[in-house]
PDB file of N, CA and C in Angstrom:
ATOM      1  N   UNK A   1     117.225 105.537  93.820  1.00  0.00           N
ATOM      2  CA  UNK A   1     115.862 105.103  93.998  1.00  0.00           C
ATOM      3  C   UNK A   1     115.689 104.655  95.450  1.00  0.00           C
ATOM      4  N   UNK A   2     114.682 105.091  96.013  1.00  0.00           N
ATOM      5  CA  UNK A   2     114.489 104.757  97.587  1.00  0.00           C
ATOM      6  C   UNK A   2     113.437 103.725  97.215  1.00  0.00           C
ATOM      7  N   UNK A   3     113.042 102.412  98.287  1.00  0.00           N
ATOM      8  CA  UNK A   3     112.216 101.511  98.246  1.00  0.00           C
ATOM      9  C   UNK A   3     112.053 101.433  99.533  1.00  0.00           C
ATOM     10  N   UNK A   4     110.965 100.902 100.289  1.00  0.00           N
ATOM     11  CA  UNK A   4     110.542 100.299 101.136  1.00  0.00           C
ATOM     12  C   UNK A   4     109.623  99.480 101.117  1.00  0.00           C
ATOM     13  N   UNK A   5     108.927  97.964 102.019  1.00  0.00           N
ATOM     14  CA  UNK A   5     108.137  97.272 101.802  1.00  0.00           C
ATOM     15  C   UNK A   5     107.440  97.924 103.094  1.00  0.00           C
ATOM     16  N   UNK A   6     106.185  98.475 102.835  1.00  0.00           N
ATOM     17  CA  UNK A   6     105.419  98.869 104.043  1.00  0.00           C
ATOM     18  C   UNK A   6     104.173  98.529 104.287  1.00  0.00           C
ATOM     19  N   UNK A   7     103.347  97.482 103.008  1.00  0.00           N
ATOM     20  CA  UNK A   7     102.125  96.726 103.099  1.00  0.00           C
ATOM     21  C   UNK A   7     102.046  96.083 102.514  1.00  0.00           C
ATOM     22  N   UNK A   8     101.229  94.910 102.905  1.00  0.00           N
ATOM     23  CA  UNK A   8     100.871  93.855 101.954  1.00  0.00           C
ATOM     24  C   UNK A   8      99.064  94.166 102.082  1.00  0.00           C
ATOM     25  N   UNK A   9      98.748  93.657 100.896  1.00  0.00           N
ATOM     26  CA  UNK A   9      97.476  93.478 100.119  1.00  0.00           C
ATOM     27  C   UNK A   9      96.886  92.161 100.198  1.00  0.00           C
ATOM     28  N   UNK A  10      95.857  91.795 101.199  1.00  0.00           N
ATOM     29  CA  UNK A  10      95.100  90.221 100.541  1.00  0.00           C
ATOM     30  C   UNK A  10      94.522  90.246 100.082  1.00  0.00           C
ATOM     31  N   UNK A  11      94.005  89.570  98.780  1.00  0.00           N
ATOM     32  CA  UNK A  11      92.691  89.549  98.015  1.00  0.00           C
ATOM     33  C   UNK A  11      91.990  88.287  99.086  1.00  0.00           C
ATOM     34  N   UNK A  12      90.525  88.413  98.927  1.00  0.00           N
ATOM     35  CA  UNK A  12      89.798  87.647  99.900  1.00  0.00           C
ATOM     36  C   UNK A  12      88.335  87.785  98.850  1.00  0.00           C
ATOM     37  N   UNK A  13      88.140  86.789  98.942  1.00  0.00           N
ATOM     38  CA  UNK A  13      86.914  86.462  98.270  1.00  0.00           C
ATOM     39  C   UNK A  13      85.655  86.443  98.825  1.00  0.00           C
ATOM     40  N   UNK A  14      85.643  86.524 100.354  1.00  0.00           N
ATOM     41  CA  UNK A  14      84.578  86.822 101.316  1.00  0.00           C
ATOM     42  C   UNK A  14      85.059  87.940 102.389  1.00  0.00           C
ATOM     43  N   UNK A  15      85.114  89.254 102.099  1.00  0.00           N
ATOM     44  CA  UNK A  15      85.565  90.375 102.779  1.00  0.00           C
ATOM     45  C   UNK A  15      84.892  90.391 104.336  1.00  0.00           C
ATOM     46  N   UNK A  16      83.835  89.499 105.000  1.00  0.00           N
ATOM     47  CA  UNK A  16      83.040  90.040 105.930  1.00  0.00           C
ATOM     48  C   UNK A  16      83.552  88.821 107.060  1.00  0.00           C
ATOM     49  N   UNK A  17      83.923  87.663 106.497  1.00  0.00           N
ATOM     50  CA  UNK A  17      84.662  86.307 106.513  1.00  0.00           C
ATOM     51  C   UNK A  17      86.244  86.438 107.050  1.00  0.00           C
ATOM     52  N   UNK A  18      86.750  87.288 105.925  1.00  0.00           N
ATOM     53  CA  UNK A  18      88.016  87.763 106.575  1.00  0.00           C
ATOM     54  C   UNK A  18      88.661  88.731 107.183  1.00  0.00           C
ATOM     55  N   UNK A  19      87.257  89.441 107.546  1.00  0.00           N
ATOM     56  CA  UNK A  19      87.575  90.900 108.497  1.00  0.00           C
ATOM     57  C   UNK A  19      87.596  90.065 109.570  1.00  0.00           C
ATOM     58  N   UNK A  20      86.238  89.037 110.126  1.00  0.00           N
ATOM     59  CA  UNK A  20      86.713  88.583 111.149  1.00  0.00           C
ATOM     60  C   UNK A  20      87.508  87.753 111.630  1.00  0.00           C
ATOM     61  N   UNK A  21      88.809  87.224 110.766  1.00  0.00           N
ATOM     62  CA  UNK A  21      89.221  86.194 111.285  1.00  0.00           C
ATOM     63  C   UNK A  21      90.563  87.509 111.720  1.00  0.00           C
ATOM     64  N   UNK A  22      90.877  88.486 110.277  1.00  0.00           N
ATOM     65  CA  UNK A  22      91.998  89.110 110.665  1.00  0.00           C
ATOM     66  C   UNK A  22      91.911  90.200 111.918  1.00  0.00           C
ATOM     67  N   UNK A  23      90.479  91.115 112.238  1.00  0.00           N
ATOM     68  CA  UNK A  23      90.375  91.430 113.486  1.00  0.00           C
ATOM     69  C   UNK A  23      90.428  90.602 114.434  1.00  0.00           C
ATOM     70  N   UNK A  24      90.118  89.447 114.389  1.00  0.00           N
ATOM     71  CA  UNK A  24      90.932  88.572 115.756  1.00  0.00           C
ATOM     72  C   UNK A  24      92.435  88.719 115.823  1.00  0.00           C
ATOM     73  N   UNK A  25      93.252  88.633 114.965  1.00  0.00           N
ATOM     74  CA  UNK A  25      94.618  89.040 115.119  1.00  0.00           C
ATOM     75  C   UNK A  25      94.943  89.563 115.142  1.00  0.00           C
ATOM     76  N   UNK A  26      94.683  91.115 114.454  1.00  0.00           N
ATOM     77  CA  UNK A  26      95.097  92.189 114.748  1.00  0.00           C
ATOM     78  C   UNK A  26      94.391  93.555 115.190  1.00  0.00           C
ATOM     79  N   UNK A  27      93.077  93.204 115.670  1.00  0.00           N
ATOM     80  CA  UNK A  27      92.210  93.896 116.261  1.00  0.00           C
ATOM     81  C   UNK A  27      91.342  95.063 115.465  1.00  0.00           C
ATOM     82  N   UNK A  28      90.795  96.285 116.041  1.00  0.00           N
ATOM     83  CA  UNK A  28      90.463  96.839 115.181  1.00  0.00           C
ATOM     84  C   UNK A  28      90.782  97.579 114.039  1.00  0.00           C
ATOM     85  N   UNK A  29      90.386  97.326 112.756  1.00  0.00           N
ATOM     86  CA  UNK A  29      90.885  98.157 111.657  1.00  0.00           C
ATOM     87  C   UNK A  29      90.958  99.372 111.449  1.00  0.00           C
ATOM     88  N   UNK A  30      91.754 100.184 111.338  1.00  0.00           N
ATOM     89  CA  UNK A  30      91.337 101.498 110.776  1.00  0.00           C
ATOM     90  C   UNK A  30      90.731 102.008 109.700  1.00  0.00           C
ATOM     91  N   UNK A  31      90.745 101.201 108.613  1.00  0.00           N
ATOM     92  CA  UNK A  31      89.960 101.778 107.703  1.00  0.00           C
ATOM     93  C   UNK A  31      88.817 100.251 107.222  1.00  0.00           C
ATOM     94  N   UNK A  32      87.662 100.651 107.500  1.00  0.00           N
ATOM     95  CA  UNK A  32      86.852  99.523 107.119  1.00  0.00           C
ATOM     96  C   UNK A  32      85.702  99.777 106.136  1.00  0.00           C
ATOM     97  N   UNK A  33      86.174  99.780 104.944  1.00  0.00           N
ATOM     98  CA  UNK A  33      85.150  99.829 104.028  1.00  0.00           C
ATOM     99  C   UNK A  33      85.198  98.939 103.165  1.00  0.00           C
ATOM    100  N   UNK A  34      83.955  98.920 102.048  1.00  0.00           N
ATOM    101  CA  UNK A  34      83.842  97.657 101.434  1.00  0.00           C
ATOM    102  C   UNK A  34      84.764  97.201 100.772  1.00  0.00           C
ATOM    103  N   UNK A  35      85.630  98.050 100.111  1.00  0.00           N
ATOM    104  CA  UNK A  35      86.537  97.684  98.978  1.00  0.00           C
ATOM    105  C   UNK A  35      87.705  97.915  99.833  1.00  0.00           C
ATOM    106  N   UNK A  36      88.082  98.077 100.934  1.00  0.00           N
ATOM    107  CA  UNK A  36      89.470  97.853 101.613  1.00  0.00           C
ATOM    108  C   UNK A  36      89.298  97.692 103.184  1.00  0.00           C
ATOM    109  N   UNK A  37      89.499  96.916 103.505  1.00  0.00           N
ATOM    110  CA  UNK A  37      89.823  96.867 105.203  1.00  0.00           C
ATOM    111  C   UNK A  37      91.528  96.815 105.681  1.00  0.00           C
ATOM    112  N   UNK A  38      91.836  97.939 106.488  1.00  0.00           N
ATOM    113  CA  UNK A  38      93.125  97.932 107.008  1.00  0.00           C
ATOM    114  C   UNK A  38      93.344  98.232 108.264  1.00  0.00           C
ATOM    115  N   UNK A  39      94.858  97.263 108.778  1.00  0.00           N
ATOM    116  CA  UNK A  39      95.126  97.280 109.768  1.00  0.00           C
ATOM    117  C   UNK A  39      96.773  97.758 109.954  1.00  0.00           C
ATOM    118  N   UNK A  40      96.933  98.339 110.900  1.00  0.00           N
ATOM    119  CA  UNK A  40      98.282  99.018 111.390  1.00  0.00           C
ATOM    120  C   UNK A  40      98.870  97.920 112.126  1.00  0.00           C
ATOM    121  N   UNK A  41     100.134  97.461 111.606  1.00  0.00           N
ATOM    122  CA  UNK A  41     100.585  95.971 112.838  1.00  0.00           C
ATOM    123  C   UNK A  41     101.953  96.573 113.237  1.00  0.00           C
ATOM    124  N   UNK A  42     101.930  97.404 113.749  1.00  0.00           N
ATOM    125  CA  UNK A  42     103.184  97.840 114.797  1.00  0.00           C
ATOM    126  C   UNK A  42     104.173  98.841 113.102  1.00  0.00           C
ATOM    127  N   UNK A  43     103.162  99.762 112.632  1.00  0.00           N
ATOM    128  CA  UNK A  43     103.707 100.411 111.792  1.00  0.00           C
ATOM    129  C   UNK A  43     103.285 100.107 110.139  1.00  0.00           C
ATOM    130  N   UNK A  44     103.267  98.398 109.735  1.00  0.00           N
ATOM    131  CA  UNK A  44     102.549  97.932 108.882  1.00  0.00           C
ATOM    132  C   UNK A  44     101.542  97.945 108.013  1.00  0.00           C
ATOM    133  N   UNK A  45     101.580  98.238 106.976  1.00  0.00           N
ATOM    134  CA  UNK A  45      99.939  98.018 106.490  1.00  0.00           C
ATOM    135  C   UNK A  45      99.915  96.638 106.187  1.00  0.00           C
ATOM    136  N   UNK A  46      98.610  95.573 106.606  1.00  0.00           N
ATOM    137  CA  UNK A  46      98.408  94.558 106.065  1.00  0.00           C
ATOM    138  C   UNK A  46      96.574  95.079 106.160  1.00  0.00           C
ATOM    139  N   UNK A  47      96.107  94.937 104.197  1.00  0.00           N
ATOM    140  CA  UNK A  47      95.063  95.016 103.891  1.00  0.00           C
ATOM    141  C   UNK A  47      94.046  93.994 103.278  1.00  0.00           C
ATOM    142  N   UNK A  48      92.794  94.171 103.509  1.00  0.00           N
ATOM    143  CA  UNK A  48      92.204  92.962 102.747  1.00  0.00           C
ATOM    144  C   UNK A  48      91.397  94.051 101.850  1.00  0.00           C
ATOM    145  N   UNK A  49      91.246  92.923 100.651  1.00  0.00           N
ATOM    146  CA  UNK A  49      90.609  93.838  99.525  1.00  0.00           C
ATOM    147  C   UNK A  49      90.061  92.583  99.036  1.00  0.00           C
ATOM    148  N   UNK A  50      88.700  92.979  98.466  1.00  0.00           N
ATOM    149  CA  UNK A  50      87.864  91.739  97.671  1.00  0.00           C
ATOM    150  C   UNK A  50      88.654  92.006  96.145  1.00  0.00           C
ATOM    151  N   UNK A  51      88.942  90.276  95.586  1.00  0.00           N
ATOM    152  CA  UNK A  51      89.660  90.547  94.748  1.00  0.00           C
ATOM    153  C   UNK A  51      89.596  88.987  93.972  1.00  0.00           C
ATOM    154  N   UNK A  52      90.569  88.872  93.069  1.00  0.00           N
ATOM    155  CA  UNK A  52      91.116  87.403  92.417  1.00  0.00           C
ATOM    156  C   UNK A  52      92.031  86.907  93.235  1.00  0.00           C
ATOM    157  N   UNK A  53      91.754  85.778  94.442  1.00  0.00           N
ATOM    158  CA  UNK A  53      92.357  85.201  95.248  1.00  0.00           C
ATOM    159  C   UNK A  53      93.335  84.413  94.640  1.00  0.00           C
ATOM    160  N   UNK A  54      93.364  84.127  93.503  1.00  0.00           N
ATOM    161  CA  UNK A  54      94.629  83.051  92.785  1.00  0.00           C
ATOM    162  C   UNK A  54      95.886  83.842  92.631  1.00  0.00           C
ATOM    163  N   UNK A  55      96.336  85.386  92.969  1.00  0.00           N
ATOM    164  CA  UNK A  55      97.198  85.728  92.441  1.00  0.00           C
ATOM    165  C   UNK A  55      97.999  86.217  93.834  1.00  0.00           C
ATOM    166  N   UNK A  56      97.061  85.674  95.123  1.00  0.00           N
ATOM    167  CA  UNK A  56      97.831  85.976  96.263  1.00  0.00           C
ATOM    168  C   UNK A  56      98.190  86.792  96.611  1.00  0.00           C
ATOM    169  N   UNK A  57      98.629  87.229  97.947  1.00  0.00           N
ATOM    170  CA  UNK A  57      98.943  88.534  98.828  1.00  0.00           C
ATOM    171  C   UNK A  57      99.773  89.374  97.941  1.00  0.00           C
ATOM    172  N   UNK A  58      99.653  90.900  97.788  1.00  0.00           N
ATOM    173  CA  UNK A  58     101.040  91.769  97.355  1.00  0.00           C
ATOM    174  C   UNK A  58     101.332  92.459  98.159  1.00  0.00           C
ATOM    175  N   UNK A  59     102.980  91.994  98.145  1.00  0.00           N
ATOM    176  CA  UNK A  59     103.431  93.171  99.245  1.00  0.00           C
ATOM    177  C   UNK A  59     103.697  93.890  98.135  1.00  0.00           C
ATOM    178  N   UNK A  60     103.958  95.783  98.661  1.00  0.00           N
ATOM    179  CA  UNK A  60     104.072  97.046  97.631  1.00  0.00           C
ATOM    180  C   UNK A  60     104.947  97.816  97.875  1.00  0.00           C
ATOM    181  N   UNK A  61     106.284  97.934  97.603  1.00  0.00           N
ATOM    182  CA  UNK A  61     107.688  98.461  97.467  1.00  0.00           C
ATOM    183  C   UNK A  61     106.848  99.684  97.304  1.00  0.00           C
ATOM    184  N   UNK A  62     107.088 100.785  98.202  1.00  0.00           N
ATOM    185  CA  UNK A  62     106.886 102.149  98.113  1.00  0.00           C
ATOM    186  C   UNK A  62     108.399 103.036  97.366  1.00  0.00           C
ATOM    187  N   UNK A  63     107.882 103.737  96.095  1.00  0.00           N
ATOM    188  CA  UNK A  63     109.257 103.936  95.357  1.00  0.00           C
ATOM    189  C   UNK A  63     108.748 105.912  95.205  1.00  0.00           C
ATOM    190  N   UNK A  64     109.605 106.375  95.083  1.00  0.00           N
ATOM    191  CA  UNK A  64     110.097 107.792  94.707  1.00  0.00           C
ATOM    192  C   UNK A  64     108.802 107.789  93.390  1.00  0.00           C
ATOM    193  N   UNK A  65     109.432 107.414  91.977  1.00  0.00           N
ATOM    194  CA  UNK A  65     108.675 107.276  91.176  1.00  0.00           C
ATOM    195  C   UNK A  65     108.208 106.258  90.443  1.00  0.00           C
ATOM    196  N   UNK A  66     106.884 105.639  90.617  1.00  0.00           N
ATOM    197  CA  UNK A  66     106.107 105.048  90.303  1.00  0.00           C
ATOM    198  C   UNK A  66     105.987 104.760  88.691  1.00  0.00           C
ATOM    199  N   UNK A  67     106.386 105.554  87.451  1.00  0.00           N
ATOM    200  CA  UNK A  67     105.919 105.376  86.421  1.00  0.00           C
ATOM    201  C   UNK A  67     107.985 105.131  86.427  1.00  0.00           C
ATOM    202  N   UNK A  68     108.932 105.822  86.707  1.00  0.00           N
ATOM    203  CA  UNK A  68     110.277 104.835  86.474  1.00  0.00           C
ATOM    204  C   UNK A  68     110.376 104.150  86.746  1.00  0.00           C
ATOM    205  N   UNK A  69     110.229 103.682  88.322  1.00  0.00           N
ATOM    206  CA  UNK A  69     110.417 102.450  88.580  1.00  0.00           C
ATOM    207  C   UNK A  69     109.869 101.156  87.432  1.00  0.00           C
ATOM    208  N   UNK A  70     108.849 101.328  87.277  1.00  0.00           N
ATOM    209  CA  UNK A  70     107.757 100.472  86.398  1.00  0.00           C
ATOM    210  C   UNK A  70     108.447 100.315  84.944  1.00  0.00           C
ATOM    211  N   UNK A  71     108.621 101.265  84.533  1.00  0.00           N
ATOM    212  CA  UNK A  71     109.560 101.227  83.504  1.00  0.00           C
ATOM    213  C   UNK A  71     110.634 100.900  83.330  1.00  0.00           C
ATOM    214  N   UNK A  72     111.348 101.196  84.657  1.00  0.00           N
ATOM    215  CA  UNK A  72     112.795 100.524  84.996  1.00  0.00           C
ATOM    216  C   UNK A  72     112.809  98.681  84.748  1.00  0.00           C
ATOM    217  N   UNK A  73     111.529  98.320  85.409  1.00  0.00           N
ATOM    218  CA  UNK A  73     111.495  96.842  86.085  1.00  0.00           C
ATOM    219  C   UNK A  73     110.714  95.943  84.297  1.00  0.00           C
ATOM    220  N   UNK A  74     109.933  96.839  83.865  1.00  0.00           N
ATOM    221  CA  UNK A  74     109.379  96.314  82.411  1.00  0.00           C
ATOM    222  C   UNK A  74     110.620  96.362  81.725  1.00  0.00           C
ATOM    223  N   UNK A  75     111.772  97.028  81.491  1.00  0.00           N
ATOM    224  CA  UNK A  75     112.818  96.828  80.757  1.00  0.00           C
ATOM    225  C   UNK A  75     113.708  95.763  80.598  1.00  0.00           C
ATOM    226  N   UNK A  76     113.445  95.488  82.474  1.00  0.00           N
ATOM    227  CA  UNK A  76     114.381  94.250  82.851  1.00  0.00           C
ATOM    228  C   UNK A  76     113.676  92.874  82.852  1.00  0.00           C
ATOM    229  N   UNK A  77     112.661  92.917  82.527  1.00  0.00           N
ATOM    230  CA  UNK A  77     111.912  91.461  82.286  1.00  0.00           C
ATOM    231  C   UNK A  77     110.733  91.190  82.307  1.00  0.00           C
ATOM    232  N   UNK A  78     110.076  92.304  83.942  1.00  0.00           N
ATOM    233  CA  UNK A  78     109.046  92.397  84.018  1.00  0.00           C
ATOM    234  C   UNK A  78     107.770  92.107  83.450  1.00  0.00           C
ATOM    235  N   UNK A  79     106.697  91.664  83.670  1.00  0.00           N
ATOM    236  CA  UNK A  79     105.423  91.936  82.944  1.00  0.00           C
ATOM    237  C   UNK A  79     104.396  92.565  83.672  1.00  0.00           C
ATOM    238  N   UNK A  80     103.477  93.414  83.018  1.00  0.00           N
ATOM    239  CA  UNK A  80     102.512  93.919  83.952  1.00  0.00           C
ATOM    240  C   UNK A  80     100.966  93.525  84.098  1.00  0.00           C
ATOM    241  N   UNK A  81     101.243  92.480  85.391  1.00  0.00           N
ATOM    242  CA  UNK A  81      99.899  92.481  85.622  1.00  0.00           C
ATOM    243  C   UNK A  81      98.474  93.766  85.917  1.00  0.00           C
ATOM    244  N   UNK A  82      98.578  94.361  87.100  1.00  0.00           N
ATOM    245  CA  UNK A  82      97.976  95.376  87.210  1.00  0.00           C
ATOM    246  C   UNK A  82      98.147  96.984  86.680  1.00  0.00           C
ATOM    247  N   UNK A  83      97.853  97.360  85.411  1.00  0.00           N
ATOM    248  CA  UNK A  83      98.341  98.862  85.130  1.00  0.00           C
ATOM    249  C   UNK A  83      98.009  99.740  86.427  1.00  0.00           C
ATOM    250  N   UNK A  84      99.238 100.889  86.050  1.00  0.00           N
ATOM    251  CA  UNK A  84      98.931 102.267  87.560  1.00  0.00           C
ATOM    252  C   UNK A  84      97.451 102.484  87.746  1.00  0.00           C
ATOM    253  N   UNK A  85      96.932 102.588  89.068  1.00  0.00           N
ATOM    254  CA  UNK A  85      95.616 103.274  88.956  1.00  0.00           C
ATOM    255  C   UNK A  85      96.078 103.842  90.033  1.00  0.00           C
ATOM    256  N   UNK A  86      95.007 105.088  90.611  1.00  0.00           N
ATOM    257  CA  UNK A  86      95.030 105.943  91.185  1.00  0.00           C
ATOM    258  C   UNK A  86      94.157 105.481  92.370  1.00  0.00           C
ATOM    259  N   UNK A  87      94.737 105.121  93.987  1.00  0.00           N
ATOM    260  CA  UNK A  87      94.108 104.645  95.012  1.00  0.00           C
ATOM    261  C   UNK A  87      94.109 105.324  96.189  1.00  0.00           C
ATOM    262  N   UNK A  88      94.525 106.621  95.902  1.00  0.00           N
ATOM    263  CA  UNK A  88      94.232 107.757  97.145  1.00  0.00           C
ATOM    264  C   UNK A  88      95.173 109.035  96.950  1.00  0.00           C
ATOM    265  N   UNK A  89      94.454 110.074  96.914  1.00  0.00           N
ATOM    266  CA  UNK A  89      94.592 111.381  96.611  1.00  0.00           C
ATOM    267  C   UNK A  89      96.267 111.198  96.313  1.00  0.00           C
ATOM    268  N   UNK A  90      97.207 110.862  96.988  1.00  0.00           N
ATOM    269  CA  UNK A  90      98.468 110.721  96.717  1.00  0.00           C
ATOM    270  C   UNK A  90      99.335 109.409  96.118  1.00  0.00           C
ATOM    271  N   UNK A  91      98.362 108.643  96.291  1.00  0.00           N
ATOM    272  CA  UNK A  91      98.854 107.469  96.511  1.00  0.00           C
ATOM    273  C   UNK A  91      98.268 106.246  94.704  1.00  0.00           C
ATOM    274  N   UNK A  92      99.033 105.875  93.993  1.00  0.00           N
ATOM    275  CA  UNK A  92      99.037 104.798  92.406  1.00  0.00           C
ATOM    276  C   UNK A  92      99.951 103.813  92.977  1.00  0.00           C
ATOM    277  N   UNK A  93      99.357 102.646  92.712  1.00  0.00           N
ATOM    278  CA  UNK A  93      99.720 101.623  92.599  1.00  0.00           C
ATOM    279  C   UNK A  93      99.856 100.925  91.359  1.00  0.00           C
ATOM    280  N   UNK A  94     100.663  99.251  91.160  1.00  0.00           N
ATOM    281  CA  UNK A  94     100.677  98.743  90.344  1.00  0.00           C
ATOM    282  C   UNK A  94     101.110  97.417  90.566  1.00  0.00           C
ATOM    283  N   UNK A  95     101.149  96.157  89.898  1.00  0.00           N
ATOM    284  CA  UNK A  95     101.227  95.418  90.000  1.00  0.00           C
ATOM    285  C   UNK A  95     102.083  94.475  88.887  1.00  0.00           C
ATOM    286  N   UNK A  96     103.575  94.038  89.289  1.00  0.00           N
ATOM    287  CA  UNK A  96     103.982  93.647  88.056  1.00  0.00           C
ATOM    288  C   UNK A  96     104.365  91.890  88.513  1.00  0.00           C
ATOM    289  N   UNK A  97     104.965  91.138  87.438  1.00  0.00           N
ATOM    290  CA  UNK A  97     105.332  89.734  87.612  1.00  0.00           C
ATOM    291  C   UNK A  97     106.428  90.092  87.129  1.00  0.00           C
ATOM    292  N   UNK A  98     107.207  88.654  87.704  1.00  0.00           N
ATOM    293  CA  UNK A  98     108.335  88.317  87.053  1.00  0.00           C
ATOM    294  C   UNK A  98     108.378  87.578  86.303  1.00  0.00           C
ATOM    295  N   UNK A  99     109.515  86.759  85.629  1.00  0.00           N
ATOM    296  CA  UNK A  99     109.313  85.749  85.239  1.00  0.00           C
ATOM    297  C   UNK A  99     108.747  84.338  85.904  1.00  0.00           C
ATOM    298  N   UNK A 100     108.844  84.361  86.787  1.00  0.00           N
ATOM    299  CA  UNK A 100     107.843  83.227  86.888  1.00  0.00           C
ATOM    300  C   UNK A 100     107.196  83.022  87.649  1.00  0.00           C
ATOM    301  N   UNK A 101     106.320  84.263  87.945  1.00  0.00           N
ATOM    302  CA  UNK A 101     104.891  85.177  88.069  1.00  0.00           C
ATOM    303  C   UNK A 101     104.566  85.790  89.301  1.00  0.00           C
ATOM    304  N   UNK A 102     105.901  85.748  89.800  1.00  0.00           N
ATOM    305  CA  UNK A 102     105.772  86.422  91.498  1.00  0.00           C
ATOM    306  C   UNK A 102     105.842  87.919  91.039  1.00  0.00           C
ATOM    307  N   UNK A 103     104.619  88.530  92.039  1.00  0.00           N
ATOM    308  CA  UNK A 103     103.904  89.591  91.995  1.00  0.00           C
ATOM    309  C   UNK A 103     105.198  90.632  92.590  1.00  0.00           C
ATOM    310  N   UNK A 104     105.253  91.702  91.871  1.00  0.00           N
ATOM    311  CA  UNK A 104     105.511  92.484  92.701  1.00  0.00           C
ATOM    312  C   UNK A 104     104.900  94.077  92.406  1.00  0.00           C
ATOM    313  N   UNK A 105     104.080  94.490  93.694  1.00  0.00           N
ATOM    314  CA  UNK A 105     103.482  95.722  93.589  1.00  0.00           C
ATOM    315  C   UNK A 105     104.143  96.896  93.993  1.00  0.00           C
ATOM    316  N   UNK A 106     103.931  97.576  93.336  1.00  0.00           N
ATOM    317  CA  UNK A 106     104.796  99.247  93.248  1.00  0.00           C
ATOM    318  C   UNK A 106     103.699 100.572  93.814  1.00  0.00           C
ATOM    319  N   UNK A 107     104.117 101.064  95.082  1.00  0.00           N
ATOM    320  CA  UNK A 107     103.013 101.958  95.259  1.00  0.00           C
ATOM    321  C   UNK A 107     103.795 103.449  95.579  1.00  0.00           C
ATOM    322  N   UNK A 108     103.327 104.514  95.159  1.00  0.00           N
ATOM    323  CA  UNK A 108     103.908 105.546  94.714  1.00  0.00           C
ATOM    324  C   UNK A 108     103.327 106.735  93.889  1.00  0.00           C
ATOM    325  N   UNK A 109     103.921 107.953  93.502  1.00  0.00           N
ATOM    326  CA  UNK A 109     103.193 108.467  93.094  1.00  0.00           C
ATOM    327  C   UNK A 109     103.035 108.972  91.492  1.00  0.00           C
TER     328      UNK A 109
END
């Protein structure tokens, strides 16, 4: 199984609020639309997405396969917060906890 951590996800509850504080830091976004704003930080994805701010940033282990891995990690304890959805022509994500509720997101195909 190959993994890498190559973005994190903020949920932000005022998307227009936190475009500008994070374009002050990391300048202009490349992708700026309503439901995702992203920025490249020396290779990085760090994104803001309007969302449920209580469940905090996800970073997203990029894996080979997305529905084993998930299955791999639900076997071992896992619970799943976010089921797979489909977030760009190539690209499903997901969102699981652990036991004691640290997020971890799976993005893949």
């Amino acid at each position: 199984m190959t993994t890498a951590i190559r973005s994190q996800v903020i949920p932000v509850s005022d998307l227009e609020a936190a475009k500008a504080l994070y374009t002050a830091l990391f300048g202009v976004p490349h992708t700026d639309t309503p439901y995702y704003v992203g920025y490249n930080v020396d290779g990085f994805e760090v994104a803001l997405a309007p969302g449920n701010v209580q469940g905090g940033p996800v970073a997203y282990i990029d894996v080979d396969d997305l529905d084993g891995t998930r299955e791999t990690l639900l076997s071992a304890g896992a619970t799943e917060r976010d089921a797979p959805q489909q977030v760009a022509p190539e690209a499903r994500v997901c969102v699981l906890l652990d036991k004691d509720g640290n997020t971890i997101g799976l993005r893949g195909k």
